[in-house]
C-alpha atoms as a PDB file:
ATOM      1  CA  UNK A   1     107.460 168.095 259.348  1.00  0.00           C
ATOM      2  CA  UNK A   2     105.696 168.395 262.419  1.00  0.00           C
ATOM      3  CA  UNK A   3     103.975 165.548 264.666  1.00  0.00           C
ATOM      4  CA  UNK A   4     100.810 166.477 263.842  1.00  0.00           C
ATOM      5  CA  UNK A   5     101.383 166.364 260.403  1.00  0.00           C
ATOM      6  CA  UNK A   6     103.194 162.848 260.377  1.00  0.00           C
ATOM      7  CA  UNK A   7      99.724 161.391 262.151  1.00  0.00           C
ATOM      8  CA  UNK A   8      97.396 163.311 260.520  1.00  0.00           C
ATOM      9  CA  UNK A   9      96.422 161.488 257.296  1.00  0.00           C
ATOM     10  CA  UNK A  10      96.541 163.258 253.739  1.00  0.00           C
ATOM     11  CA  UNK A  11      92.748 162.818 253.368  1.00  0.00           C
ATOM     12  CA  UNK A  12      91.163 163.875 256.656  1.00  0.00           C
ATOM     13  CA  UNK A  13      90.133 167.208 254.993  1.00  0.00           C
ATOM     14  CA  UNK A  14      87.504 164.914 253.000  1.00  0.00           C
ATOM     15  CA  UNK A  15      85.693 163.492 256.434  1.00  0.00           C
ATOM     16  CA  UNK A  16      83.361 164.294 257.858  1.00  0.00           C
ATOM     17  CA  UNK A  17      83.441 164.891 261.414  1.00  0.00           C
ATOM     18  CA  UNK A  18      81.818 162.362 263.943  1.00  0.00           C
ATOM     19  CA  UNK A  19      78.029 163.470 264.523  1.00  0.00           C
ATOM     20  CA  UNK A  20      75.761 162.248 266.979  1.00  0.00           C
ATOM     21  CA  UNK A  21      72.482 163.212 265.796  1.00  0.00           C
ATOM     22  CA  UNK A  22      71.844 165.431 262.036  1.00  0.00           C
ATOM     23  CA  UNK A  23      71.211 168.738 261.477  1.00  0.00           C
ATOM     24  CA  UNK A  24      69.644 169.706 258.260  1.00  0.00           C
ATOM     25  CA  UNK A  25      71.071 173.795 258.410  1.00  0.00           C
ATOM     26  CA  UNK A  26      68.819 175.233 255.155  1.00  0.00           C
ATOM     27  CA  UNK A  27      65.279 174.197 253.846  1.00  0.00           C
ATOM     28  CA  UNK A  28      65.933 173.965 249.913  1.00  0.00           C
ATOM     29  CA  UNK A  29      62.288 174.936 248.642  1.00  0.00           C
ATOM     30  CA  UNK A  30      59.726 172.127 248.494  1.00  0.00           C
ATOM     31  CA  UNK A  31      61.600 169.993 250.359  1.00  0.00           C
ATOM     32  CA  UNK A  32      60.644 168.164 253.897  1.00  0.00           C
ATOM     33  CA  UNK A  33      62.246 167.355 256.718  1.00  0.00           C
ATOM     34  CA  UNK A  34      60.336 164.935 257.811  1.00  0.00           C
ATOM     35  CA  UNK A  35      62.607 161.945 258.762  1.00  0.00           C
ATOM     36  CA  UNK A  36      66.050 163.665 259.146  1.00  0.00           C
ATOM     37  CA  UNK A  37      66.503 166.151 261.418  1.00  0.00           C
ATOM     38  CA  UNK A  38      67.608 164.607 265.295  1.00  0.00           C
ATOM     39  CA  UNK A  39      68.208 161.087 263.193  1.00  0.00           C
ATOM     40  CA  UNK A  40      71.706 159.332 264.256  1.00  0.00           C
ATOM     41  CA  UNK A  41      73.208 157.846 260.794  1.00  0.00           C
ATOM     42  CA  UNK A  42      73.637 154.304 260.398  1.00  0.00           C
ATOM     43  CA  UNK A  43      75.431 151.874 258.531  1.00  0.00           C
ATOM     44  CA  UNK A  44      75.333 148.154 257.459  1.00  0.00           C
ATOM     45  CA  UNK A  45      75.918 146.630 261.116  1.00  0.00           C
ATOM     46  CA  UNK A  46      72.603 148.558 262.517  1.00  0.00           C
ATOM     47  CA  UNK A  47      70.679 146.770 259.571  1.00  0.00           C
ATOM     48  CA  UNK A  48      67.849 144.485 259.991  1.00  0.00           C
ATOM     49  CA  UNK A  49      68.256 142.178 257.024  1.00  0.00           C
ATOM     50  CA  UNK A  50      71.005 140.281 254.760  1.00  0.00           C
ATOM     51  CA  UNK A  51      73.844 142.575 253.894  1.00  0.00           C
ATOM     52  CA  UNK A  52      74.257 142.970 250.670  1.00  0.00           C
ATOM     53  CA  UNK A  53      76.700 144.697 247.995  1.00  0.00           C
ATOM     54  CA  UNK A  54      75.854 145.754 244.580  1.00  0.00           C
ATOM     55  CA  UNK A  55      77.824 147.429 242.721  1.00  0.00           C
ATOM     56  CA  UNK A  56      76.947 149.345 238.971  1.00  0.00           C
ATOM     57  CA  UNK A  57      79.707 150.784 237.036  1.00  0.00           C
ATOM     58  CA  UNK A  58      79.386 152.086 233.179  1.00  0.00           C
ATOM     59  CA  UNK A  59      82.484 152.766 230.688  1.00  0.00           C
ATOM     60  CA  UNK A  60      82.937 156.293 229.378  1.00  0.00           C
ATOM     61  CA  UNK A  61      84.793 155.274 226.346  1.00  0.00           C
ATOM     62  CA  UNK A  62      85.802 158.410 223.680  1.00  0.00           C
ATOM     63  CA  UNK A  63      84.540 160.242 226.318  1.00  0.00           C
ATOM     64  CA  UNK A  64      88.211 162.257 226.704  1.00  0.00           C
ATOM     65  CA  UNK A  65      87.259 163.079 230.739  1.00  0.00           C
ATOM     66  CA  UNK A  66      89.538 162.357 233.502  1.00  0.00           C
ATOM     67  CA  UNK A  67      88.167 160.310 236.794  1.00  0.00           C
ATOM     68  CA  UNK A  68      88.687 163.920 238.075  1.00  0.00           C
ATOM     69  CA  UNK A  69      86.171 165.634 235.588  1.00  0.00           C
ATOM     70  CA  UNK A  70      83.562 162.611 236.260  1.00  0.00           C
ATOM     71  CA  UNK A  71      83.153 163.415 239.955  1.00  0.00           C
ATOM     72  CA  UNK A  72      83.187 167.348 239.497  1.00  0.00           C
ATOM     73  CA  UNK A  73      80.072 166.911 236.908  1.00  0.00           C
ATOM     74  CA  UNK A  74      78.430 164.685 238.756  1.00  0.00           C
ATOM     75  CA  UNK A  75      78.583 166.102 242.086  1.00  0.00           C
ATOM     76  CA  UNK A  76      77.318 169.188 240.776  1.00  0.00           C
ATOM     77  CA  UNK A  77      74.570 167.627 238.894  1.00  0.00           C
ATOM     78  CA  UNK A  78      73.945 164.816 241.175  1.00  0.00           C
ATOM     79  CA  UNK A  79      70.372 165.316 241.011  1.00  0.00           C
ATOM     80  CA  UNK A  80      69.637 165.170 237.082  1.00  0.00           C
ATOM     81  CA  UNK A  81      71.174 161.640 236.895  1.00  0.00           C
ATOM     82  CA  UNK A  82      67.747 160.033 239.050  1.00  0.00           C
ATOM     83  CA  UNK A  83      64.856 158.702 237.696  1.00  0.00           C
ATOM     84  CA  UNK A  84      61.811 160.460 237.150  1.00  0.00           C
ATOM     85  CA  UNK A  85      59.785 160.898 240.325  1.00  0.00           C
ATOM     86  CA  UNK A  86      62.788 161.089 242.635  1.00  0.00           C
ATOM     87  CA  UNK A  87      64.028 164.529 244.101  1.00  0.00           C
ATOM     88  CA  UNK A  88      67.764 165.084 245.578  1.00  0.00           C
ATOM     89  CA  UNK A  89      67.913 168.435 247.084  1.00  0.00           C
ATOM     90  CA  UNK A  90      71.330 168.784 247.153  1.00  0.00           C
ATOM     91  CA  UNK A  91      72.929 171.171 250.097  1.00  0.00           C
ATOM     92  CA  UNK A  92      73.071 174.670 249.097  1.00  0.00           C
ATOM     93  CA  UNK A  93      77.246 174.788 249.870  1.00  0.00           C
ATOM     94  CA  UNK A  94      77.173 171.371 247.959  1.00  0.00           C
ATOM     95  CA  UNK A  95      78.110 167.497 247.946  1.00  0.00           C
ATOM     96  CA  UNK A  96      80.715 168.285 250.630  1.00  0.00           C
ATOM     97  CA  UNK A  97      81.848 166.485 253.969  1.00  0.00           C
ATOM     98  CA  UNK A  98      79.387 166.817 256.768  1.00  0.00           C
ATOM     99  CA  UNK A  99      76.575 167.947 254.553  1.00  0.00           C
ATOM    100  CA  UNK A 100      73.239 166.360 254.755  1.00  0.00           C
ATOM    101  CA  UNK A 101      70.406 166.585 251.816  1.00  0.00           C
ATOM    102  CA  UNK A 102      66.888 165.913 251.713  1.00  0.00           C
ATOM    103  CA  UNK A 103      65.438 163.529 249.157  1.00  0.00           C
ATOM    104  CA  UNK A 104      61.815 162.595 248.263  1.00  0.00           C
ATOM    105  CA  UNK A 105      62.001 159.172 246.566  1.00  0.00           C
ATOM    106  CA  UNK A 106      58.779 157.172 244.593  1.00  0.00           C
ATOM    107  CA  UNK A 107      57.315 153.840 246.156  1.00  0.00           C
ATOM    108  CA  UNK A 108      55.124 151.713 244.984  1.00  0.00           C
ATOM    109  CA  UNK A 109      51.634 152.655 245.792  1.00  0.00           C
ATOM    110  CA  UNK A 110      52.391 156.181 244.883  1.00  0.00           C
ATOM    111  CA  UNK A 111      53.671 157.509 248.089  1.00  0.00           C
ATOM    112  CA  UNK A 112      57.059 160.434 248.546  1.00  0.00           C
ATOM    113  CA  UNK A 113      58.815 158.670 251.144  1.00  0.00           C
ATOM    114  CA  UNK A 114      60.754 161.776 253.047  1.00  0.00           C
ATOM    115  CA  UNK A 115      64.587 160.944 254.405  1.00  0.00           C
ATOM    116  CA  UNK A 116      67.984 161.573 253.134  1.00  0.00           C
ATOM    117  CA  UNK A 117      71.736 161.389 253.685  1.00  0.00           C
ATOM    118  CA  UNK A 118      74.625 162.291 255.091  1.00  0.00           C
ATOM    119  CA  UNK A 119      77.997 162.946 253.363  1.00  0.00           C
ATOM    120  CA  UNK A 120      80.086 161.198 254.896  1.00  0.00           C
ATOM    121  CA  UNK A 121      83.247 161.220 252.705  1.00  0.00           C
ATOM    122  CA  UNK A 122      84.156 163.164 249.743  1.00  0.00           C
ATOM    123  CA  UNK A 123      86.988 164.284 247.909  1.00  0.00           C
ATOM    124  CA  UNK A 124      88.103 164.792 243.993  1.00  0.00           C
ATOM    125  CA  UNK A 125      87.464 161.161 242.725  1.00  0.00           C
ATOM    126  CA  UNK A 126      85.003 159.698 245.111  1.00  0.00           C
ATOM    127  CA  UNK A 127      81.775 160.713 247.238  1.00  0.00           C
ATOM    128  CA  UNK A 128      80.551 158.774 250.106  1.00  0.00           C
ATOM    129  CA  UNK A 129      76.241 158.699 251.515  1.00  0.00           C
ATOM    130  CA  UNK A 130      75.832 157.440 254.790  1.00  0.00           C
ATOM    131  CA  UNK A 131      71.834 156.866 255.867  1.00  0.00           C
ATOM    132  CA  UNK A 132      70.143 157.848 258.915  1.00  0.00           C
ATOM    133  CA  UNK A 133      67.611 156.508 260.884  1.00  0.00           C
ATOM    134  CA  UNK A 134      64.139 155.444 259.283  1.00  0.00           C
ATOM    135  CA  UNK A 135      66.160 155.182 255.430  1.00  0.00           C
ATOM    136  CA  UNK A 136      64.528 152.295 253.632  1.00  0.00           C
ATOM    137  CA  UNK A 137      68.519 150.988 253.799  1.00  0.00           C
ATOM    138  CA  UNK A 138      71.038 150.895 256.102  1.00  0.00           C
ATOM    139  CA  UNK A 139      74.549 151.544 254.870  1.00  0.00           C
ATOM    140  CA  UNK A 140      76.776 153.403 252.353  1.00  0.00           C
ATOM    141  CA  UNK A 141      76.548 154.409 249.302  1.00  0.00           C
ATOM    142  CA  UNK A 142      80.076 155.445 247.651  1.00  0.00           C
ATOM    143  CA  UNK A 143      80.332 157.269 244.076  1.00  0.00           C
ATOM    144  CA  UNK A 144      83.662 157.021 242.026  1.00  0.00           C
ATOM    145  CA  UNK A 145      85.694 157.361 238.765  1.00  0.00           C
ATOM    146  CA  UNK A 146      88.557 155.626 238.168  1.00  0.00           C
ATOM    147  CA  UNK A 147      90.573 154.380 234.766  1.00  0.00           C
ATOM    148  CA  UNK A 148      90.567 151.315 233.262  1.00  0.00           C
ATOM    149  CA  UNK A 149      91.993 149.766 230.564  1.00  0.00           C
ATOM    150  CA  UNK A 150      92.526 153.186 229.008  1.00  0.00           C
ATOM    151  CA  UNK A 151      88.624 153.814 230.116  1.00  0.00           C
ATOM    152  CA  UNK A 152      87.360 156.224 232.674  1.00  0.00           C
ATOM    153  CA  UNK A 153      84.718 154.246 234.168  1.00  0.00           C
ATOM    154  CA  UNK A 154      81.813 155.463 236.725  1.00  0.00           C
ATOM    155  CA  UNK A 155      80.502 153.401 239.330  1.00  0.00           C
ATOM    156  CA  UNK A 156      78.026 153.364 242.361  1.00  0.00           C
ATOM    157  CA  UNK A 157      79.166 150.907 244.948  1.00  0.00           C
ATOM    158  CA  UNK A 158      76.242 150.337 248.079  1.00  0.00           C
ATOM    159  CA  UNK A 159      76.621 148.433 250.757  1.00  0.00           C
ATOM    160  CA  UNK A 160      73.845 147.732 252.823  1.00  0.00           C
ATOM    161  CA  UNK A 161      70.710 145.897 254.854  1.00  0.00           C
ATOM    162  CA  UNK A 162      67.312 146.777 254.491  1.00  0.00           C
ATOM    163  CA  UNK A 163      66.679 148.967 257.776  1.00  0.00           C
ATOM    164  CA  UNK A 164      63.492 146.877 259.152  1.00  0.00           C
ATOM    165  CA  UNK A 165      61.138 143.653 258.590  1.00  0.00           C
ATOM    166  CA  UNK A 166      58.872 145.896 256.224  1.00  0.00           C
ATOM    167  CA  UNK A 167      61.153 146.988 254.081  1.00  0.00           C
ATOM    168  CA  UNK A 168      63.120 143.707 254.167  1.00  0.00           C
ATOM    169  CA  UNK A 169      60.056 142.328 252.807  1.00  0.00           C
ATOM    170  CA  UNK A 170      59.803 145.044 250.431  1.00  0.00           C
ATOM    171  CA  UNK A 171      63.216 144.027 248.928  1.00  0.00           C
ATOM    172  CA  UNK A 172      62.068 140.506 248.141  1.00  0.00           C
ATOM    173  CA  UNK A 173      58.627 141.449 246.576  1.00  0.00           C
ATOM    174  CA  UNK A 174      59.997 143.601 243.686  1.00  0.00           C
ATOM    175  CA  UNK A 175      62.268 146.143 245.946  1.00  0.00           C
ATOM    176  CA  UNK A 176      65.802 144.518 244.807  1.00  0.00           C
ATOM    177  CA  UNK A 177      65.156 145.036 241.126  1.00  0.00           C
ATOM    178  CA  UNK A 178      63.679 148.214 241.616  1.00  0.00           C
ATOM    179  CA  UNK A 179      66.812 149.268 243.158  1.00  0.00           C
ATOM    180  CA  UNK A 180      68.810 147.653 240.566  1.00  0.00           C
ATOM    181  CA  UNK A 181      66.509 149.625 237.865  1.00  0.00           C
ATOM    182  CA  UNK A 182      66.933 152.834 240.020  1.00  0.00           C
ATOM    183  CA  UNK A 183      70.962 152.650 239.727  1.00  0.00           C
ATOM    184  CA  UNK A 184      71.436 151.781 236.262  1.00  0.00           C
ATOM    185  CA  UNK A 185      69.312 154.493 235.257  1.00  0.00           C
ATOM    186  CA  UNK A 186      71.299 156.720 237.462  1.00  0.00           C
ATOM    187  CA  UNK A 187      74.780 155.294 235.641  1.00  0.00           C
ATOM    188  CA  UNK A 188      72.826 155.413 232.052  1.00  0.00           C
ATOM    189  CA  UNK A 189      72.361 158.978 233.008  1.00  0.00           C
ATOM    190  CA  UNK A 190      76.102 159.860 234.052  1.00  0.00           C
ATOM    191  CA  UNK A 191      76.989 157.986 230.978  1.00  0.00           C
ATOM    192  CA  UNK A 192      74.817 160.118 228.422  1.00  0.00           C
ATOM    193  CA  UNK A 193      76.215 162.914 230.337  1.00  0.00           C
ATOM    194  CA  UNK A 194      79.600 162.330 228.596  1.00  0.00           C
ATOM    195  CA  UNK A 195      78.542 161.297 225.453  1.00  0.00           C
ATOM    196  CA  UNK A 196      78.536 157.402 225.882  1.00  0.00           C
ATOM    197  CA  UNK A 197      76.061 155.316 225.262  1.00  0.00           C
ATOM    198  CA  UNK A 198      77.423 152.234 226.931  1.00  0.00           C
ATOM    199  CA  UNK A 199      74.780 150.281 229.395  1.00  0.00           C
ATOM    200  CA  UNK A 200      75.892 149.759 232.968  1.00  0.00           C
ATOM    201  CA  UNK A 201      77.046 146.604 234.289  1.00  0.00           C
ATOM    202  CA  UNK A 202      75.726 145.081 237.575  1.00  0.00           C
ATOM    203  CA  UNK A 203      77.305 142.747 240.219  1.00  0.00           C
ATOM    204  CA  UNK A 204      75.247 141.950 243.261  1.00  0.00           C
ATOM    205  CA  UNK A 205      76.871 139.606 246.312  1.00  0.00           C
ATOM    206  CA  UNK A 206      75.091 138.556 249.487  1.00  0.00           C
ATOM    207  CA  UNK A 207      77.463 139.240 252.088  1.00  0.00           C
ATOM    208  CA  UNK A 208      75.403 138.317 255.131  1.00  0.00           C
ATOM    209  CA  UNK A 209      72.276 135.941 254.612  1.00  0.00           C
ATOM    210  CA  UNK A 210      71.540 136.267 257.807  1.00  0.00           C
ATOM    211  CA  UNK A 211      68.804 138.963 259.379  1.00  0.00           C
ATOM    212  CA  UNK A 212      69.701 140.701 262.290  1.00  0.00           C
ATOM    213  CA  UNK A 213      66.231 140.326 264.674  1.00  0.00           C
ATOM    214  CA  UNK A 214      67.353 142.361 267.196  1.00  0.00           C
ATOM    215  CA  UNK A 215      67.067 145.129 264.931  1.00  0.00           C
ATOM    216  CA  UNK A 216      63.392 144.749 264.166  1.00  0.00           C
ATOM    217  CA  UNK A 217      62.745 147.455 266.527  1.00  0.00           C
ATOM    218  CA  UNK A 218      64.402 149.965 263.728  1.00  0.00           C
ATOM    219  CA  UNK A 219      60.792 149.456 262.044  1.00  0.00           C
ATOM    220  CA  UNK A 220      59.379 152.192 264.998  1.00  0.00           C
ATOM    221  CA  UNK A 221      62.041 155.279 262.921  1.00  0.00           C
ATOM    222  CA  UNK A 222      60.376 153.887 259.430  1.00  0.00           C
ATOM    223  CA  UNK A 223      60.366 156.437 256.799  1.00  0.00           C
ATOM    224  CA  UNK A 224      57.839 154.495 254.423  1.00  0.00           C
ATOM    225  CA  UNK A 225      55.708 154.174 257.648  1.00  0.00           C
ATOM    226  CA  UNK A 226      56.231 157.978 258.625  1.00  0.00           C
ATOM    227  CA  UNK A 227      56.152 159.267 255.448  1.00  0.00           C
ATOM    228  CA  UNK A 228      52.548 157.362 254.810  1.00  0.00           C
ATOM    229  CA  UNK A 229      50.733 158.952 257.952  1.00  0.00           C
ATOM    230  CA  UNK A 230      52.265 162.180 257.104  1.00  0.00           C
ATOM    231  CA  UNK A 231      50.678 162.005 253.291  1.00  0.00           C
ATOM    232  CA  UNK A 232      47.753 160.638 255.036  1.00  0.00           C
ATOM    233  CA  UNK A 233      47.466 163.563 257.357  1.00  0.00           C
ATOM    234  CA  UNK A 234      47.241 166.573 254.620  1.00  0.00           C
ATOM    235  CA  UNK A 235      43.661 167.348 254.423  1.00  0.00           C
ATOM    236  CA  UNK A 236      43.818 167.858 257.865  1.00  0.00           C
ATOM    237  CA  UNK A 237      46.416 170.364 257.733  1.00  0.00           C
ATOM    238  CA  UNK A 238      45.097 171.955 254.695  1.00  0.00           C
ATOM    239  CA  UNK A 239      41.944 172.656 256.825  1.00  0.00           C
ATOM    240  CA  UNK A 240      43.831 173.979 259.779  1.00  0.00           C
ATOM    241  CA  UNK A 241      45.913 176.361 257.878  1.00  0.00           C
ATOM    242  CA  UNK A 242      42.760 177.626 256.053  1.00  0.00           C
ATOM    243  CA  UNK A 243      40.859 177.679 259.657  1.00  0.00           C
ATOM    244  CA  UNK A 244      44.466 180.042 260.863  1.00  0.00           C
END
């Protein structure tokens, strides 16, 4: 065995490589990159607010499907598992490392906040999100399968801060179970999926009470804030693009 092999670790293939700013390479139709492209990523330490993990797993019992088969399925149908009103457009080459997808997500008040994700990890059993810039959240957001007890069991696992003060304040007015609804439906899904109809479970720890207020400047890359002028700002480009 070589050097390089001996310090090169078994799962590097499933990293991605260090970025500094995103790229997104192909427009998936009705898509917009509005809040991604030239966005570093961030995670829970450039956060505004209290860190926080939650975590939503669901049993697959009878189900007869490896950890394995779990990930394949739902990495390849990642976006039928969301809510109504929310759109994942998965990269064209896939839920790989490096990737980065678009996603249009409801908010109250019925506005299509633009950002999306990075993919930051992923290999046979897990997937890893990573947020950029402007992403209501800062953090990670890690998919999995493992056994248990006999069970192959699904989970989402997220750790992370609200990005700015708006959002932070979002969280507390309604945002945190809206999340929570968001996830379980997601789990529901992947558990339908597979024939189960077991509910999901949900654990939710505050890992941080504390808000970080030298990150209240994040609120100038705000997607909800972005995303708002940019809805705001259609009629005027409809006319333009008639006027052209």
């Amino acid at each position: 065995m070589s050097s390089e092999e001996k310090t090169t670790p078994r799962d590097a293939g499933s990293w991605a490589k260090p970025v500094g700013k995103l790229a997104v390479s192909e427009m998936p139709e009705g898509a917009v990159n509005l809040n991604v492209e030239g966005r570093r990523v961030v995670g829970p330490i450039q956060g505004f607010g209290k860190m926080w993990q939650k975590t939503y797993k669901v049993r697959l019992p009878g189900a007869g499907v490896s950890p394995q088969d779990v990930i394949a399925v739902w990495k390849e149908e990642f976006p039928s598992f969301w809510p109504p009103g929310n759109v994942f457009y998965a990269p064209l080459t896939g839920i790989a490392p490096g990737e980065v997808a678009l996603l249009s997500a409801a908010v109250p008040g019925g506005l299509k906040l633009s950002t999306g994700v990075f993919v930051l990890y992923a290999d046979d059993e897990s997937f890893t999100f990573m947020t950029p810039q402007g992403h209501m959240f800062a953090g990670w957001i890690t998919f999995s399968a493992a056994q248990e007890n006999g069970d192959t069991v699904a989970q989402a696992q997220i750790l992370m801060r609200a990005q700015d003060p708006l959002t932070e304040v979002g969280l507390a007015l309604g945002g945190h179970k809206k999340e929570d609804e968001f996830w379980q439906h997601t789990l529901r899904s992947v558990a339908r999926r597979f024939g189960a109809q077991t509910e999901p479970e949900t654990q939710i720890v505050c890992v941080d009470k504390k808000r970080q207020w030298r990150r209240a400047g994040n609120i100038w890359h705000s997607a909800a804030i972005r995303s708002g002028l940019y809805a705001a700002g259609a009629p005027f480009r409809a006319v333009r693009k008639r006027a052209a």
